[in-house]
Protein backbone atom coordinates (compact mmCIF):
# COMPACT_ATOMS: atom_id res chain seq x y z
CA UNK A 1 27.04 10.56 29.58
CA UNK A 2 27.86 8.73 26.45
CA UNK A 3 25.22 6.35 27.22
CA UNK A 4 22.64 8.97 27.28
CA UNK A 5 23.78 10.24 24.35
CA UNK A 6 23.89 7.36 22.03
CA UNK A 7 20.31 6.65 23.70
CA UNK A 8 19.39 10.12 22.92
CA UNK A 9 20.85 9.21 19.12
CA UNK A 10 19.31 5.78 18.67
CA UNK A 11 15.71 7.67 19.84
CA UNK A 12 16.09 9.99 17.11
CA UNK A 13 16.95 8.22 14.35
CA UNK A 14 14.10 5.65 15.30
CA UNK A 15 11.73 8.60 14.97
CA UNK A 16 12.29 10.05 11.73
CA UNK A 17 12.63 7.14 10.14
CA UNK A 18 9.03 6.46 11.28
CA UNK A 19 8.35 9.65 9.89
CA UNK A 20 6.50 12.64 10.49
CA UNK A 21 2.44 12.30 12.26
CA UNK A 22 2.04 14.38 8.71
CA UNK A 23 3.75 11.10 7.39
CA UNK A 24 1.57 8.76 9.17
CA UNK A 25 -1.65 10.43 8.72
CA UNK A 26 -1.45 10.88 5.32
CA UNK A 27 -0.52 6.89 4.80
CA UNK A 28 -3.22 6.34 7.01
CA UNK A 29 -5.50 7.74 4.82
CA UNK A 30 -3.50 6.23 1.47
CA UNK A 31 -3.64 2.30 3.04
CA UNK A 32 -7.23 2.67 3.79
CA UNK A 33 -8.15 3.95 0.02
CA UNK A 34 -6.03 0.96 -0.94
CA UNK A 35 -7.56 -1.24 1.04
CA UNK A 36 -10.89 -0.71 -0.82
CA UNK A 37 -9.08 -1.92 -4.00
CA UNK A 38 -7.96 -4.76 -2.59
CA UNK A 39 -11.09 -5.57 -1.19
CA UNK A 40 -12.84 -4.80 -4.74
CA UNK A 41 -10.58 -7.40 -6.36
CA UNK A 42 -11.12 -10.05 -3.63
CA UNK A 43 -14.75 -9.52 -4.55
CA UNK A 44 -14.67 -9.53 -7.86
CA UNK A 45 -16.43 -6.18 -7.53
CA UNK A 46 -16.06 -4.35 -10.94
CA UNK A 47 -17.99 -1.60 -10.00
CA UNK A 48 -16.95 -1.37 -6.41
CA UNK A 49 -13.31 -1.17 -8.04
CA UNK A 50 -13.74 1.78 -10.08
CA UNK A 51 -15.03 4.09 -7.27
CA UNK A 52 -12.10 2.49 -4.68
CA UNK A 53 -9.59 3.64 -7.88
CA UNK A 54 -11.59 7.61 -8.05
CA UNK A 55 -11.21 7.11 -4.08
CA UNK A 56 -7.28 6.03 -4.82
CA UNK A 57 -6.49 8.96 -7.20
CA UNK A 58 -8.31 11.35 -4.44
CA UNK A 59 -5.83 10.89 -2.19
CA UNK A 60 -2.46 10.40 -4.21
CA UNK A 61 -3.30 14.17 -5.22
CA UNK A 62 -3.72 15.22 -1.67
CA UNK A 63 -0.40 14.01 -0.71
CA UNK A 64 1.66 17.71 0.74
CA UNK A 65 4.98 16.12 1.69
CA UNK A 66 7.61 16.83 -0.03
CA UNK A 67 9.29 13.12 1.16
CA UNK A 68 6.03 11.07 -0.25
CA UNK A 69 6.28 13.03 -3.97
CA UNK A 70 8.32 10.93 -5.66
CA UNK A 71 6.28 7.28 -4.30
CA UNK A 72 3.18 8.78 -4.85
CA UNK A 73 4.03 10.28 -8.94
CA UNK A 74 5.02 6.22 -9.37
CA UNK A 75 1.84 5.08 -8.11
CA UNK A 76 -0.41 7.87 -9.67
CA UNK A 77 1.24 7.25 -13.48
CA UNK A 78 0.19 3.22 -12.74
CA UNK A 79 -3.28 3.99 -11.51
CA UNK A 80 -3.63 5.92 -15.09
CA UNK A 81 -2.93 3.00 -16.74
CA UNK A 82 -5.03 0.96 -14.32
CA UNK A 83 -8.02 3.00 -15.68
CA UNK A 84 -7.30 2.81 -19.09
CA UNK A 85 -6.74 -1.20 -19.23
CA UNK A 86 -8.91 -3.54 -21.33
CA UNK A 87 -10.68 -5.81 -18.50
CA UNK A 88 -10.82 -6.36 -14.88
CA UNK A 89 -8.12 -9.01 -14.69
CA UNK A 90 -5.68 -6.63 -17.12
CA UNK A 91 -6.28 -4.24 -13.97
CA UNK A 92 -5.50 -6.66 -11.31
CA UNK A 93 -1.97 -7.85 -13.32
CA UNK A 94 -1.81 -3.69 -13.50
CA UNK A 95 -2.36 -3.22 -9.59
CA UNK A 96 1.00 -4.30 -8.45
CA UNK A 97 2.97 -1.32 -10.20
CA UNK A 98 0.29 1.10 -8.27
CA UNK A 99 0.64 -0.56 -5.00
CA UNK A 100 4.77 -1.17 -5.20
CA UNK A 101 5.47 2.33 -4.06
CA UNK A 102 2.84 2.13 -1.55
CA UNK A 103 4.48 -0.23 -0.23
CA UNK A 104 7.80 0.98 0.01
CA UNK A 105 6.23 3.79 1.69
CA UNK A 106 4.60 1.46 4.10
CA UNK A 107 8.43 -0.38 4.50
CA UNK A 108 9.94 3.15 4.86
CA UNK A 109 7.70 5.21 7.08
CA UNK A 110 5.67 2.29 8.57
CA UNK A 111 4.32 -0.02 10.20
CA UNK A 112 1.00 1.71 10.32
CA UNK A 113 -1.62 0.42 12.70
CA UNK A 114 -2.67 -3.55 11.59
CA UNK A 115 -1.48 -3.21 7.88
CA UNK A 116 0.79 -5.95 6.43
CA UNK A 117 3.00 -6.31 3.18
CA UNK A 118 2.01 -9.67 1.87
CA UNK A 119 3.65 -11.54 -1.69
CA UNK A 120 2.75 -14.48 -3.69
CA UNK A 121 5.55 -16.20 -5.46
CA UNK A 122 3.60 -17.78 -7.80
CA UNK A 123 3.05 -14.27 -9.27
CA UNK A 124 5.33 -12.11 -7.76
CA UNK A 125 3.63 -9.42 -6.47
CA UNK A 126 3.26 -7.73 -3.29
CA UNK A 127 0.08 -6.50 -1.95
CA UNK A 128 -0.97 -4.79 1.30
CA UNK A 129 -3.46 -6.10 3.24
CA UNK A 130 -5.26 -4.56 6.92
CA UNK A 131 -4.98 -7.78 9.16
CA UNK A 132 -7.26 -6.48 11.36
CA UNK A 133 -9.77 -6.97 8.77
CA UNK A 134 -8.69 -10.15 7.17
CA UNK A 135 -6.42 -12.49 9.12
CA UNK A 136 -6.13 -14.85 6.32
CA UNK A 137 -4.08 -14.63 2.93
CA UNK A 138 -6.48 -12.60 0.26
CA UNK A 139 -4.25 -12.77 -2.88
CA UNK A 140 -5.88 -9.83 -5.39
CA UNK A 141 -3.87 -10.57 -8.74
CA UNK A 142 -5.16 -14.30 -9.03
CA UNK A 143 -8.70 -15.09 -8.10
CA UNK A 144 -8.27 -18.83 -8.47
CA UNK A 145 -5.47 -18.62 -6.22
CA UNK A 146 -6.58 -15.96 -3.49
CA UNK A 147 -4.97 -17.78 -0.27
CA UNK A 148 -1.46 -18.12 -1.98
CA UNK A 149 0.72 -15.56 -0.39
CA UNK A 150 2.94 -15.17 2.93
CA UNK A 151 3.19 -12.28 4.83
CA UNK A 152 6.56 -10.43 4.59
CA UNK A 153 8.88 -9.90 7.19
């Protein structure tokens, strides 16, 4: 019986700490808009950016759960000043204060299907990347150095 039990209990506790399907849906959603960032800055897309960003904001104000609130305010105040930055590398040194609580969402309520926290020490930044889409390191704050990073554990 106390087998079962702490079974039962480990099972549980496994669960919500995944998180609600709410949860995963919604940072479903959220990882894909951020992956068109991060793709925009691999690019050097300028223009591609800014819509991924409108696409970003979209869904940081459709965020209903009460648990998500406060990591989504963080990462809404940062994409404001993401907008309002001088130039297009200002915004990628900008993008890791907008994708931090994304992440810790991710860390928290994840994993979530073939997304990945990745970091660069040279820079110290993490970033979130969809392996099933790129395999390979794709570093967006430095475009000289795009295949420095390591997955994270």
């Amino acid at each position: 019986m106390r087998i079962l039990l702490c079974v039962f209990a480990l099972f549980s506790y496994t669960s919500f700490a995944a998180g609600s399907p709410q949860i995963q849906k919604y940072l479903t959603t959220l990882l894909k808009a951020n992956d068109a960032i991060h793709t925009a800055f691999i690019k050097n897309d300028e223009p591609g950016f800014k819509t991924a960003l409108a696409g970003l904001d979209k869904v940081l104000g459709e965020a209903r759960v009460d648990e998500l609130k406060q990591f989504v305010t963080e990462s809404k105040s940062a994409s404001a000043k993401l907008v309002s930055a001088a130039n297009f590398d200002e915004k990628r040194k900008l993008y890791g204060d907008v994708v931090k609580p994304i992440v810790a969402m991710l860390q928290k309520y994840g994993p979530i299907e073939s997304y990945r926290v990745f970091t660069c020490p040279m820079v110290k930044k993490d970033w979130i990347q969809d392996t099933k889409i790129a395999s390979k390191v794709q570093n967006p704050y430095e475009p000289k150095m795009v295949d420095c990073g390591m997955m994270r554990d």
